[in-house]
PDB file of N, CA and C in Angstrom:
ATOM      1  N   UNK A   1      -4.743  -2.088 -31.489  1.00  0.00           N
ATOM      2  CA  UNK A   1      -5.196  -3.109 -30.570  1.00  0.00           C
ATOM      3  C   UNK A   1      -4.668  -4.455 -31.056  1.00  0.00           C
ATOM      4  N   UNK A   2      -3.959  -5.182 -30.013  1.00  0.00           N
ATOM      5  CA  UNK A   2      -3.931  -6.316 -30.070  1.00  0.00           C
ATOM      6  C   UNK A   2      -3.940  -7.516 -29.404  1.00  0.00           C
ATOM      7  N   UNK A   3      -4.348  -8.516 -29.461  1.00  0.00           N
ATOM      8  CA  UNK A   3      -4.687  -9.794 -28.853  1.00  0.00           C
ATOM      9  C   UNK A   3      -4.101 -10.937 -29.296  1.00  0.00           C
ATOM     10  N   UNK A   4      -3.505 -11.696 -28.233  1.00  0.00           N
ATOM     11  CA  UNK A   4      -3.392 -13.477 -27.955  1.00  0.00           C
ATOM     12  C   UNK A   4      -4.378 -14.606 -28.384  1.00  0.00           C
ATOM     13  N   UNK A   5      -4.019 -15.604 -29.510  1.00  0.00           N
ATOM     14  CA  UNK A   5      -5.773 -16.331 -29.527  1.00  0.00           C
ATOM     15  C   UNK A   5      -5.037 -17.554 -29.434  1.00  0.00           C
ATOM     16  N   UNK A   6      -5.819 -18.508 -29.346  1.00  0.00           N
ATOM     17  CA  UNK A   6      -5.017 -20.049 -29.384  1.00  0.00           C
ATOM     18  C   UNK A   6      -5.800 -20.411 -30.291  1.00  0.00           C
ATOM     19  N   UNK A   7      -5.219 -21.444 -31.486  1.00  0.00           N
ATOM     20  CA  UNK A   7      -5.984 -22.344 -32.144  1.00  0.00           C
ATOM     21  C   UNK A   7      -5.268 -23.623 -32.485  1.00  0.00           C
ATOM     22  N   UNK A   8      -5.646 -24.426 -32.623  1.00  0.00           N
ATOM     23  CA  UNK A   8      -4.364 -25.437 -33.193  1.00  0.00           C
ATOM     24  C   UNK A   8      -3.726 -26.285 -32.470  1.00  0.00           C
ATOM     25  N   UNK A   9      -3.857 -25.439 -31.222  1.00  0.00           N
ATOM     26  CA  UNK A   9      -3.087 -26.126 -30.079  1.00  0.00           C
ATOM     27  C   UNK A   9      -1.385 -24.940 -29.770  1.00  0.00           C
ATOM     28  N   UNK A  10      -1.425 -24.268 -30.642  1.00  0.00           N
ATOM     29  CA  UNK A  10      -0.663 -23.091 -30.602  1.00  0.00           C
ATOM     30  C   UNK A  10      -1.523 -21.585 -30.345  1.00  0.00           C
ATOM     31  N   UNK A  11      -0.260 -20.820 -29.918  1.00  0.00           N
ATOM     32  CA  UNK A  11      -0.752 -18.948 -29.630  1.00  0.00           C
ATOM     33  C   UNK A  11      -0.289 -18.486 -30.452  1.00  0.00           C
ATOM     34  N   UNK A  12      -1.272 -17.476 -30.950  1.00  0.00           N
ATOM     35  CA  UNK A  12      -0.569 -16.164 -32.064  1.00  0.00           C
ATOM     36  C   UNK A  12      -1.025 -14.765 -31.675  1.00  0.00           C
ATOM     37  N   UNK A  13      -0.193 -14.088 -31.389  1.00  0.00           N
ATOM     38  CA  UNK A  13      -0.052 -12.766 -31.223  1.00  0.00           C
ATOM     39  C   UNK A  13      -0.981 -12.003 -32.482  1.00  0.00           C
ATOM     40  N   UNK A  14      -1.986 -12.000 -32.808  1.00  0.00           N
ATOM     41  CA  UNK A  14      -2.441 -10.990 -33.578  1.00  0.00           C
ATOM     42  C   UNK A  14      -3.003  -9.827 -33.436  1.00  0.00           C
ATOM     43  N   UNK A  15      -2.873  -8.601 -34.923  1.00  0.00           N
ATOM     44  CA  UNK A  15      -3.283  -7.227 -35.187  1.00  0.00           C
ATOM     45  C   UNK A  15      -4.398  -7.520 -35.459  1.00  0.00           C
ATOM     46  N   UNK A  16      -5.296  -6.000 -36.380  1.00  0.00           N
ATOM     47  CA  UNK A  16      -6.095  -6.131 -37.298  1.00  0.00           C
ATOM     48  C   UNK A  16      -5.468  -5.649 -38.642  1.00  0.00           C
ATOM     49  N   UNK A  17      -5.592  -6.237 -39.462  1.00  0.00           N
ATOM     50  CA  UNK A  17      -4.700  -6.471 -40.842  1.00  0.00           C
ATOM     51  C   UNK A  17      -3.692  -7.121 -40.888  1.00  0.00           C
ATOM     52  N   UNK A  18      -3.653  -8.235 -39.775  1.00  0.00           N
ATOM     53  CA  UNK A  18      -2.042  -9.309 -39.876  1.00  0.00           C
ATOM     54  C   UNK A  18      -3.325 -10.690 -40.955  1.00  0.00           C
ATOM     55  N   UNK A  19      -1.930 -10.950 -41.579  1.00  0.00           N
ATOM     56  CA  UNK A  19      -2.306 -12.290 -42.451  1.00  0.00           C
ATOM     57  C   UNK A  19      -1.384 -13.253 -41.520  1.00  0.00           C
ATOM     58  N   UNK A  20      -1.953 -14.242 -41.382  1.00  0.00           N
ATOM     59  CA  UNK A  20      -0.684 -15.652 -41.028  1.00  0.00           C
ATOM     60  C   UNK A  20      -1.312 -16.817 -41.056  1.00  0.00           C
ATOM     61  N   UNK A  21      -0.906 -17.926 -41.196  1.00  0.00           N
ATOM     62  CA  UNK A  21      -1.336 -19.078 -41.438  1.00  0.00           C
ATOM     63  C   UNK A  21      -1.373 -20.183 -40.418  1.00  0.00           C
ATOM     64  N   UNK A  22      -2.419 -20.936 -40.044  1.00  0.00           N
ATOM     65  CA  UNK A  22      -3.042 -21.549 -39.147  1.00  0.00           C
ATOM     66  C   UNK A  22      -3.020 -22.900 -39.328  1.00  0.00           C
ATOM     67  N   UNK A  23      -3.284 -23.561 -38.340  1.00  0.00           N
ATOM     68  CA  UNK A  23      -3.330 -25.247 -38.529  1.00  0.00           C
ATOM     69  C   UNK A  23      -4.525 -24.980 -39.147  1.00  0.00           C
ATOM     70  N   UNK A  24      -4.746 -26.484 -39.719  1.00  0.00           N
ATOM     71  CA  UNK A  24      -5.965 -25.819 -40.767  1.00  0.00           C
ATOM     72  C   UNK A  24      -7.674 -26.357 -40.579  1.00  0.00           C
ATOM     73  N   UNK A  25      -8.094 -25.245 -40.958  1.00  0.00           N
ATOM     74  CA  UNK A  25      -9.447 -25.357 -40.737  1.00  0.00           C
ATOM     75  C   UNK A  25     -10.342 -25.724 -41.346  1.00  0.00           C
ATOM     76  N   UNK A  26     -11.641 -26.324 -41.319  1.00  0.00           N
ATOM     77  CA  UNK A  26     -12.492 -26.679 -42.496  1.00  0.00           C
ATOM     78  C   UNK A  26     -13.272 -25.539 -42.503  1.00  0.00           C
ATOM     79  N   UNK A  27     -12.983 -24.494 -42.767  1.00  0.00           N
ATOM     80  CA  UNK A  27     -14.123 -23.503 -43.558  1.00  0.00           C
ATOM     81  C   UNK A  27     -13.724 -23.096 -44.759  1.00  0.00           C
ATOM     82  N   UNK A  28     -14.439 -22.779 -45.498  1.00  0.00           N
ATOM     83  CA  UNK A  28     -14.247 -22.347 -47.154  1.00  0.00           C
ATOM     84  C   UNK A  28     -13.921 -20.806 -47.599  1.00  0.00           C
ATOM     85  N   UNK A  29     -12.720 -20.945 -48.670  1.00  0.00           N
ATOM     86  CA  UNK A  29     -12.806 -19.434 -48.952  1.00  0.00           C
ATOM     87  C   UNK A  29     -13.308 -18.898 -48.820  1.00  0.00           C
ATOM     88  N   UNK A  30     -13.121 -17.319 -48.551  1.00  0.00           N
ATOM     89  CA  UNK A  30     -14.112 -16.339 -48.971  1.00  0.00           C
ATOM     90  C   UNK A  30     -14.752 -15.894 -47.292  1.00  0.00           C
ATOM     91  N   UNK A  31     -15.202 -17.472 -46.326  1.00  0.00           N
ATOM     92  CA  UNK A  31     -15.799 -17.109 -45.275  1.00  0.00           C
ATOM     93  C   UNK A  31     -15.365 -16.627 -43.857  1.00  0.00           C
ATOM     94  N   UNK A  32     -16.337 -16.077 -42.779  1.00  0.00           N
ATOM     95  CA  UNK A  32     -15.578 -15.370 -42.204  1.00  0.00           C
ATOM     96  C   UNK A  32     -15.587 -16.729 -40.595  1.00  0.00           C
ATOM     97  N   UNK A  33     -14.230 -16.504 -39.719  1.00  0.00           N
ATOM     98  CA  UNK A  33     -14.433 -17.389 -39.009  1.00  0.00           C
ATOM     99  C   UNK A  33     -14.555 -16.735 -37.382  1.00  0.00           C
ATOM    100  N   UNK A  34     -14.518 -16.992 -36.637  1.00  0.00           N
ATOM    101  CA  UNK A  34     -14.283 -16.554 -35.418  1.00  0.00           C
ATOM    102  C   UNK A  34     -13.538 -17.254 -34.485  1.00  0.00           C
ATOM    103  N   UNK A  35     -12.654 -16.512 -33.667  1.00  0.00           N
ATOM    104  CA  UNK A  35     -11.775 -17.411 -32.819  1.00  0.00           C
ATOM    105  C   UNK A  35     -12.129 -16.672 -31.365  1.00  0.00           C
ATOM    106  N   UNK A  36     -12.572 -17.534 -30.683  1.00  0.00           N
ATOM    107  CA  UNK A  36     -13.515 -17.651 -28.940  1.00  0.00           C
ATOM    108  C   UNK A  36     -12.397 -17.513 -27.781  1.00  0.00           C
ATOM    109  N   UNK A  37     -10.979 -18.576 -28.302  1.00  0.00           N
ATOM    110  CA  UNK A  37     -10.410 -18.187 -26.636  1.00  0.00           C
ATOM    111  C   UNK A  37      -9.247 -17.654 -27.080  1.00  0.00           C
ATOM    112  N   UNK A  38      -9.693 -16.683 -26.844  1.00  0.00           N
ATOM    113  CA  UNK A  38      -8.902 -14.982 -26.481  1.00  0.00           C
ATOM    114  C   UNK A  38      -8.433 -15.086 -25.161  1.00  0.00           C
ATOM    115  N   UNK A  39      -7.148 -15.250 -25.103  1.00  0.00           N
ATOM    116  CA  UNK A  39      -5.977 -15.322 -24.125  1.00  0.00           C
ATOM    117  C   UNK A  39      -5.804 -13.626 -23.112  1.00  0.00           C
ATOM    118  N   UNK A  40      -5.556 -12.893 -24.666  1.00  0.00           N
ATOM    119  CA  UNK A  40      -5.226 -11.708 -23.848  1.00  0.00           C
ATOM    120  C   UNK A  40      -5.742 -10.451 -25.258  1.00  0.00           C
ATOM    121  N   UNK A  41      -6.301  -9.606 -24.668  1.00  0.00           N
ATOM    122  CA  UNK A  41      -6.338  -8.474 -25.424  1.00  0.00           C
ATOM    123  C   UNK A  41      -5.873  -6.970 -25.006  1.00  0.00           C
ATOM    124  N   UNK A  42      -5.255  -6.138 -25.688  1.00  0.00           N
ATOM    125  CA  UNK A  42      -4.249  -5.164 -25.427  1.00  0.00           C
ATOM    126  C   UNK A  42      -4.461  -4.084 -26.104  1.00  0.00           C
ATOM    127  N   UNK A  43      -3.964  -3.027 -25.574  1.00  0.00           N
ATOM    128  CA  UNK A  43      -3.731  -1.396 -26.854  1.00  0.00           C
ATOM    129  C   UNK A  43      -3.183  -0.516 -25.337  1.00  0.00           C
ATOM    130  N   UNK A  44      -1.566  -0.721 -25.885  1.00  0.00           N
ATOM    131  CA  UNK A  44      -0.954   0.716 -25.323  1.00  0.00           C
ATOM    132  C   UNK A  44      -0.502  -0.319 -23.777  1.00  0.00           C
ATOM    133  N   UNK A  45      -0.704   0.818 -22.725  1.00  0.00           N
ATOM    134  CA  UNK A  45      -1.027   0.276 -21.731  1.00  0.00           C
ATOM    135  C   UNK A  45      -2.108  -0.359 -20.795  1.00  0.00           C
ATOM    136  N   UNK A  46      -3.131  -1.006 -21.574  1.00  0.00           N
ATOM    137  CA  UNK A  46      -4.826  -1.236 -21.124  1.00  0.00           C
ATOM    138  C   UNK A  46      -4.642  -2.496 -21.627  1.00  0.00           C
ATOM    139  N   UNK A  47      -4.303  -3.144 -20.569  1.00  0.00           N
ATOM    140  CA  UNK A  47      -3.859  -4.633 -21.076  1.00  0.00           C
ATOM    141  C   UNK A  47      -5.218  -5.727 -20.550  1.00  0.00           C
ATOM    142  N   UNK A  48      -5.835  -6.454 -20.706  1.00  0.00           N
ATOM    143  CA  UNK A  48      -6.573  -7.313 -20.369  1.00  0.00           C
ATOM    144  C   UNK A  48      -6.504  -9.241 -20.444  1.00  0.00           C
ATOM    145  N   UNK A  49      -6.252  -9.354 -19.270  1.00  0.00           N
ATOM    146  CA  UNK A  49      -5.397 -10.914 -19.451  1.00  0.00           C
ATOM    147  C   UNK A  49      -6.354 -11.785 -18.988  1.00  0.00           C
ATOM    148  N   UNK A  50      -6.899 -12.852 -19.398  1.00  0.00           N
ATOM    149  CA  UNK A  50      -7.635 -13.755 -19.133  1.00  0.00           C
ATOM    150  C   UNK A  50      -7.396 -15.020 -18.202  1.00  0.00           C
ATOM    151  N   UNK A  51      -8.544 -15.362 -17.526  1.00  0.00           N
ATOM    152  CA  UNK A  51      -8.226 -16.447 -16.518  1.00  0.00           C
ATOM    153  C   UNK A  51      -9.348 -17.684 -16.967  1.00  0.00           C
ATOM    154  N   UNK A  52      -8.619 -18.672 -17.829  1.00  0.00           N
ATOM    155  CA  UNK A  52      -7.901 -18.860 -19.072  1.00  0.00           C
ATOM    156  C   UNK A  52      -8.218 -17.786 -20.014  1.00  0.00           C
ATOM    157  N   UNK A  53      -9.508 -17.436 -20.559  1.00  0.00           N
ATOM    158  CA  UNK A  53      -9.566 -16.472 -21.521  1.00  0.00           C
ATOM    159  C   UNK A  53     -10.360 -15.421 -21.248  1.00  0.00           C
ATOM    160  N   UNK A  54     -10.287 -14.362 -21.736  1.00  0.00           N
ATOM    161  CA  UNK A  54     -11.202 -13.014 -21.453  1.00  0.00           C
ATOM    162  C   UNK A  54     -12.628 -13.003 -21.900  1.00  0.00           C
ATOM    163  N   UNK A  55     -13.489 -12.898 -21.136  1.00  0.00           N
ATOM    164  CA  UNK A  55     -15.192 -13.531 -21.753  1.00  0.00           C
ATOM    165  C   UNK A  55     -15.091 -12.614 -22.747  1.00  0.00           C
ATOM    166  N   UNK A  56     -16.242 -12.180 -23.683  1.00  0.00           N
ATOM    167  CA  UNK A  56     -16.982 -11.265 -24.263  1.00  0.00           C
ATOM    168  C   UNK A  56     -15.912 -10.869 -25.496  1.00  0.00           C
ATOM    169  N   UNK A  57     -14.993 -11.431 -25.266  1.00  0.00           N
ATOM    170  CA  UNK A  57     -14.307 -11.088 -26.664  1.00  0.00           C
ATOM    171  C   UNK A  57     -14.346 -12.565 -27.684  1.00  0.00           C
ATOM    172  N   UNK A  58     -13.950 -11.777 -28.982  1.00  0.00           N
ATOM    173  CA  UNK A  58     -13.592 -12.646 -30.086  1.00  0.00           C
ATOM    174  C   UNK A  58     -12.377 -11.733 -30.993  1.00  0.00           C
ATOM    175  N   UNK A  59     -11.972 -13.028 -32.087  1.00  0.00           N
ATOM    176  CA  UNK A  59     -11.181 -12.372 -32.955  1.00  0.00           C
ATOM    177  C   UNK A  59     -12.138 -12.953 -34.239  1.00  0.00           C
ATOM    178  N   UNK A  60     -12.063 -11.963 -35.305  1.00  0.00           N
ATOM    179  CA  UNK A  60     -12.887 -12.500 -36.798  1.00  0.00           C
ATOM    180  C   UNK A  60     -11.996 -12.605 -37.369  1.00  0.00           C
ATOM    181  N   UNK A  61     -11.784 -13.630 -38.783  1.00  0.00           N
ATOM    182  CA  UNK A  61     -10.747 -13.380 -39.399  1.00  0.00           C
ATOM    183  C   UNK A  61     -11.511 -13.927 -40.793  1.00  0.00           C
ATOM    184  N   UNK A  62     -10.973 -13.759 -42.454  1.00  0.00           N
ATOM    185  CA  UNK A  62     -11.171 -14.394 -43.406  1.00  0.00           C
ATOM    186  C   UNK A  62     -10.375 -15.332 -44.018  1.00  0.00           C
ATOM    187  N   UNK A  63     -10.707 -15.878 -44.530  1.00  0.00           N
ATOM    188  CA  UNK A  63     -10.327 -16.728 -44.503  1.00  0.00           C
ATOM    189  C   UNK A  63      -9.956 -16.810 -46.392  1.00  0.00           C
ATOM    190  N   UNK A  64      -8.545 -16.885 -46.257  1.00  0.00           N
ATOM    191  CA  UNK A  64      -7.704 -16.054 -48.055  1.00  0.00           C
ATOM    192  C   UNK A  64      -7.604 -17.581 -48.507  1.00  0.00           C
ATOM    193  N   UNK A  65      -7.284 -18.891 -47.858  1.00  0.00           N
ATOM    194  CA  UNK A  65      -6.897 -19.735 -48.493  1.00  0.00           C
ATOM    195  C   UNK A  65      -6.130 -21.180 -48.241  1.00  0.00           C
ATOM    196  N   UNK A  66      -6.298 -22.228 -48.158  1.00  0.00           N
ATOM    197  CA  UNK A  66      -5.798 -23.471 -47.998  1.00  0.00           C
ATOM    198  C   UNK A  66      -4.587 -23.814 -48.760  1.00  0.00           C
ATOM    199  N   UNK A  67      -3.323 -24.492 -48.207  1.00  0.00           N
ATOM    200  CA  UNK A  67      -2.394 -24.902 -48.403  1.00  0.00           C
ATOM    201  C   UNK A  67      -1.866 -25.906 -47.525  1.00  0.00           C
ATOM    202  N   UNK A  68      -0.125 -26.245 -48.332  1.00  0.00           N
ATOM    203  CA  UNK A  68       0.387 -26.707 -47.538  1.00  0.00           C
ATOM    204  C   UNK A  68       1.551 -26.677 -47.364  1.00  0.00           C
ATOM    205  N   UNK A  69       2.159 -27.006 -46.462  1.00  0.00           N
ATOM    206  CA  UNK A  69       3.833 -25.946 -46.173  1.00  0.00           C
ATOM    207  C   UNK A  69       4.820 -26.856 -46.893  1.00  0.00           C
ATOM    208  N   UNK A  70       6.536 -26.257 -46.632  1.00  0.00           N
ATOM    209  CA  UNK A  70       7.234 -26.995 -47.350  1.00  0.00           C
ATOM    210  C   UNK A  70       7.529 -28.547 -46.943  1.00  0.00           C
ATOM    211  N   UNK A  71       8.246 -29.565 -47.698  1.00  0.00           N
ATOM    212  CA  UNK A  71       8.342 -30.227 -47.302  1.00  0.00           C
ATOM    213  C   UNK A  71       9.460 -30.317 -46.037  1.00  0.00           C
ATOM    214  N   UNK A  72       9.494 -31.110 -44.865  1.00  0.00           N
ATOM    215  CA  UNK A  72      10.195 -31.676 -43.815  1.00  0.00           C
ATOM    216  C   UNK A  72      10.867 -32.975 -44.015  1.00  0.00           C
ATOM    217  N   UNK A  73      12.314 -33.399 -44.112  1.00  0.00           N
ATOM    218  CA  UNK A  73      12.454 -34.281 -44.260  1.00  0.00           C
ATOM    219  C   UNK A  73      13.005 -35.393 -43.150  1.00  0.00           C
ATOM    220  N   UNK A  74      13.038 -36.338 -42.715  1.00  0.00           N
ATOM    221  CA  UNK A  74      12.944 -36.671 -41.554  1.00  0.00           C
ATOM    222  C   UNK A  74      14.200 -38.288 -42.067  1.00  0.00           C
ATOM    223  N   UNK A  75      15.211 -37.644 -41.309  1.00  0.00           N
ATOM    224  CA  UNK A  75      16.454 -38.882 -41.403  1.00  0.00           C
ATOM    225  C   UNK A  75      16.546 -39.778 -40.243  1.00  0.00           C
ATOM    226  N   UNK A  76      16.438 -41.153 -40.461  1.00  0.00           N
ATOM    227  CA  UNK A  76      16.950 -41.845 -39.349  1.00  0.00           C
ATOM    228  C   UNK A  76      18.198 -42.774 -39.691  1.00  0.00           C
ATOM    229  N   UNK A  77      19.275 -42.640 -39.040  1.00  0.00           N
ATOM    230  CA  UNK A  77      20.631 -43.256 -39.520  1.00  0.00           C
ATOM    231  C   UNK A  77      21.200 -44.059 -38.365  1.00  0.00           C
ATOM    232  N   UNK A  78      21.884 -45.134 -38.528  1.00  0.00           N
ATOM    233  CA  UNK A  78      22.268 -45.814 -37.700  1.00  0.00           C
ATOM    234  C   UNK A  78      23.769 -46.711 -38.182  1.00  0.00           C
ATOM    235  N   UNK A  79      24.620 -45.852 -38.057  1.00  0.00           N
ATOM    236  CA  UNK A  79      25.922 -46.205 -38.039  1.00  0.00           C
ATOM    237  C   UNK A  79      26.133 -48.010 -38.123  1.00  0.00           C
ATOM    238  N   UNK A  80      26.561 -47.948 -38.834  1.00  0.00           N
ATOM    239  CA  UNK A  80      27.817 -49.718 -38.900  1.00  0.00           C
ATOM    240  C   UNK A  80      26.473 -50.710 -38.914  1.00  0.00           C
ATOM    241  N   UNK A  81      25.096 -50.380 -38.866  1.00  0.00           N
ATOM    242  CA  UNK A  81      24.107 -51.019 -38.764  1.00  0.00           C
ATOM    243  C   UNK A  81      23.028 -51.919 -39.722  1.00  0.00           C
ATOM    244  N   UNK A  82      23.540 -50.675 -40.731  1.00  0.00           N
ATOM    245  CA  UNK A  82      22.624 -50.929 -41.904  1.00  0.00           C
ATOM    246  C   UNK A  82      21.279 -50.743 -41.569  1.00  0.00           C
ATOM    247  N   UNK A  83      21.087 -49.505 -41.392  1.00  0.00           N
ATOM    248  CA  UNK A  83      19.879 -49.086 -41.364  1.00  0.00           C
ATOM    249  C   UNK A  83      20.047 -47.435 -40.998  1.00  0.00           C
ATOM    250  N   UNK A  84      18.835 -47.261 -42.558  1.00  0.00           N
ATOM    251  CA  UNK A  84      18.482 -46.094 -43.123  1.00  0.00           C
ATOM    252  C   UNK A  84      17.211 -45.941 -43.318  1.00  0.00           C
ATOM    253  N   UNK A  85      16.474 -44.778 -42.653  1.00  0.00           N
ATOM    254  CA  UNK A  85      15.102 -44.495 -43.309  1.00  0.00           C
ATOM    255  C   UNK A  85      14.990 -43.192 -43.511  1.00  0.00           C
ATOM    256  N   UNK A  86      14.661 -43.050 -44.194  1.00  0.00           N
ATOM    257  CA  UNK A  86      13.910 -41.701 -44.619  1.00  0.00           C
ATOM    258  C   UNK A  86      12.561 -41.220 -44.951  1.00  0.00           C
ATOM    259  N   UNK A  87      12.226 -40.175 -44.682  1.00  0.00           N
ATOM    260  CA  UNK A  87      10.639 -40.000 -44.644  1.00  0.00           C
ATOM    261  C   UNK A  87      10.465 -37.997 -44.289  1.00  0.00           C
ATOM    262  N   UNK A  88       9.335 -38.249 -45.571  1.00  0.00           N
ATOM    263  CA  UNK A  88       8.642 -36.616 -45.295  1.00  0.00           C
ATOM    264  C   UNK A  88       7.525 -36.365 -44.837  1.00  0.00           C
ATOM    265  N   UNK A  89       7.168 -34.941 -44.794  1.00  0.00           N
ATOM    266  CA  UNK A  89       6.122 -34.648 -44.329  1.00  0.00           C
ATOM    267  C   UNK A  89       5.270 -33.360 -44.708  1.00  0.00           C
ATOM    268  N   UNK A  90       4.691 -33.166 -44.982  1.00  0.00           N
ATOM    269  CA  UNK A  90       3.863 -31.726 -45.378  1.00  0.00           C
ATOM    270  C   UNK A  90       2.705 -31.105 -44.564  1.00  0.00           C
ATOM    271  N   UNK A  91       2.459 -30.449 -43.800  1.00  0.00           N
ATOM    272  CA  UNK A  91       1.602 -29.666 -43.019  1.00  0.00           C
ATOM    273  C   UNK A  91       0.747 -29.418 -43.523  1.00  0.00           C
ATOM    274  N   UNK A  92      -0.691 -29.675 -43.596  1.00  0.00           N
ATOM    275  CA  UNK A  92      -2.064 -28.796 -44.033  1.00  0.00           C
ATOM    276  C   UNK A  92      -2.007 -27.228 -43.704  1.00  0.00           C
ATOM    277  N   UNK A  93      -2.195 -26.243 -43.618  1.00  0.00           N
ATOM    278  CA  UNK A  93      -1.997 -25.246 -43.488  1.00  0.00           C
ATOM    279  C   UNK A  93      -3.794 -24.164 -43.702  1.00  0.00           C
ATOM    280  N   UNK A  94      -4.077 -23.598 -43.131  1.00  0.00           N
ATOM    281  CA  UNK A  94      -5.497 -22.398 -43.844  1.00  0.00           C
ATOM    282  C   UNK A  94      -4.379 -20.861 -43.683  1.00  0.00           C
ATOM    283  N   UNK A  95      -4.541 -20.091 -44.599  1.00  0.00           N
ATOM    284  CA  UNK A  95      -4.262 -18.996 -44.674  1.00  0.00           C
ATOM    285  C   UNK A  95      -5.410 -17.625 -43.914  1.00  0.00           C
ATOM    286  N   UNK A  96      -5.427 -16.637 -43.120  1.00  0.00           N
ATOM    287  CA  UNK A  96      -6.410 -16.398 -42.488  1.00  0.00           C
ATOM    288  C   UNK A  96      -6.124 -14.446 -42.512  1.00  0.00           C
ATOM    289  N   UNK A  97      -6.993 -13.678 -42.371  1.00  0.00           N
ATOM    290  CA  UNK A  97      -6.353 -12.402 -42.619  1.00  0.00           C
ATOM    291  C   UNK A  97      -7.426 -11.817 -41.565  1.00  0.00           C
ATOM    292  N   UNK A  98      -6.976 -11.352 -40.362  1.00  0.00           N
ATOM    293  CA  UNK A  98      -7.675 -10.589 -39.119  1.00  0.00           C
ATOM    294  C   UNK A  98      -8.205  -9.607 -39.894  1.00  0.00           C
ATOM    295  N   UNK A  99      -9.279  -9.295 -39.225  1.00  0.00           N
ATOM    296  CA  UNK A  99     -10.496  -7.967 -39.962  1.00  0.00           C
ATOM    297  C   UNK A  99     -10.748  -7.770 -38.565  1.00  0.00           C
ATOM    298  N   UNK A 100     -11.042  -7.935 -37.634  1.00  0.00           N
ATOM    299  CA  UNK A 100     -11.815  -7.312 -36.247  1.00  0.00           C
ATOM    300  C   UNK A 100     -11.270  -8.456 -35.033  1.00  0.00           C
ATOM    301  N   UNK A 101     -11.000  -7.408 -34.196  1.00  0.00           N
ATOM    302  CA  UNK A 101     -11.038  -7.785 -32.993  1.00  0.00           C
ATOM    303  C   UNK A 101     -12.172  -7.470 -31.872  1.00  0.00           C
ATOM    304  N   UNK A 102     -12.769  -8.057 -31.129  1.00  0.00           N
ATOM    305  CA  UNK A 102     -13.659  -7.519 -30.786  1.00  0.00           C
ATOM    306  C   UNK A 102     -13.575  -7.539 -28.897  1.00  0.00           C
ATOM    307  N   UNK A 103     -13.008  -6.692 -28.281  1.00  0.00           N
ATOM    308  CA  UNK A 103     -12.443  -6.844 -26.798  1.00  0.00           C
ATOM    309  C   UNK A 103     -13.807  -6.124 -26.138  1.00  0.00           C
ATOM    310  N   UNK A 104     -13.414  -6.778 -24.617  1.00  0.00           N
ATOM    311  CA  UNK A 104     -14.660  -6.859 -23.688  1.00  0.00           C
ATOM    312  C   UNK A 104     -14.516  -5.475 -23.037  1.00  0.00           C
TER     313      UNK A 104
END
C-alpha cells in the first residue's frame, strides 16, 4: 500500500518502511507524528484519490532525526560591472521513517 501526503508545501509518494526527509518539523526524536492530508491512497489496482484529500485516512511516521542539507551556493555576477556576490544556504531538514498507513 501506498499513498500521496503533502507537507511542507511539497508531495511525497510514500510506502510503509520508506525513510525520507521532510521540511522540518518541531517534534522530538523518538516521537510519533501524523500526516492528515492524504492526497491519494493506493495498493495494486484500488486506487483512492481525494477531492483535495481522502477523509478517514492518515499516514504515521517516526520521527529518526533533525538535520540539515548540503550547502547551496548562490552566485550573482555582473560582467564589466564590478559586482559580485555570493551567498549560501542550508535547509533545516527532519528525517522521518513511515510505520503505518492508515486508508479509509
Amino acid at each position: 500500500m501506498y499513498a500521496v501526503i503533502k507537507t511542507g508545501g511539497k508531495q511525497y509518494k510514500v510506502a510503509q518502511g520508506d525513510t525520507l526527509k521532510i521540511e522540518s518539523l518541531t517534534a522530538e526524536v523518538g516521537s510519533v507524528v501524523s500526516f492528515d492530508e492524504v492526497l491519494m491512497v493506493g495498493e495494486g489496482e484500488q486506487i483512492k484519490v481525494g477531492t483535495p484529500t481522502v477523509a478517514g485516512s492518515a499516514v504515521k511516521a517516526e520521527v529518526l532525526g533533525h538535520g540539515r542539507g548540503d550547502k547551496i551556493r548562490i552566485v550573482k555576477h555582473r560582467r564589466r560591472k564590478h559586482y559580485h556576490k555570493e551567498q549560501g544556504h542550508r535547509q533545516n531538514f527532519t528525517e522521518v521513517k513511515i510505520t503505518e498507513i492508515v486508508g479509509a
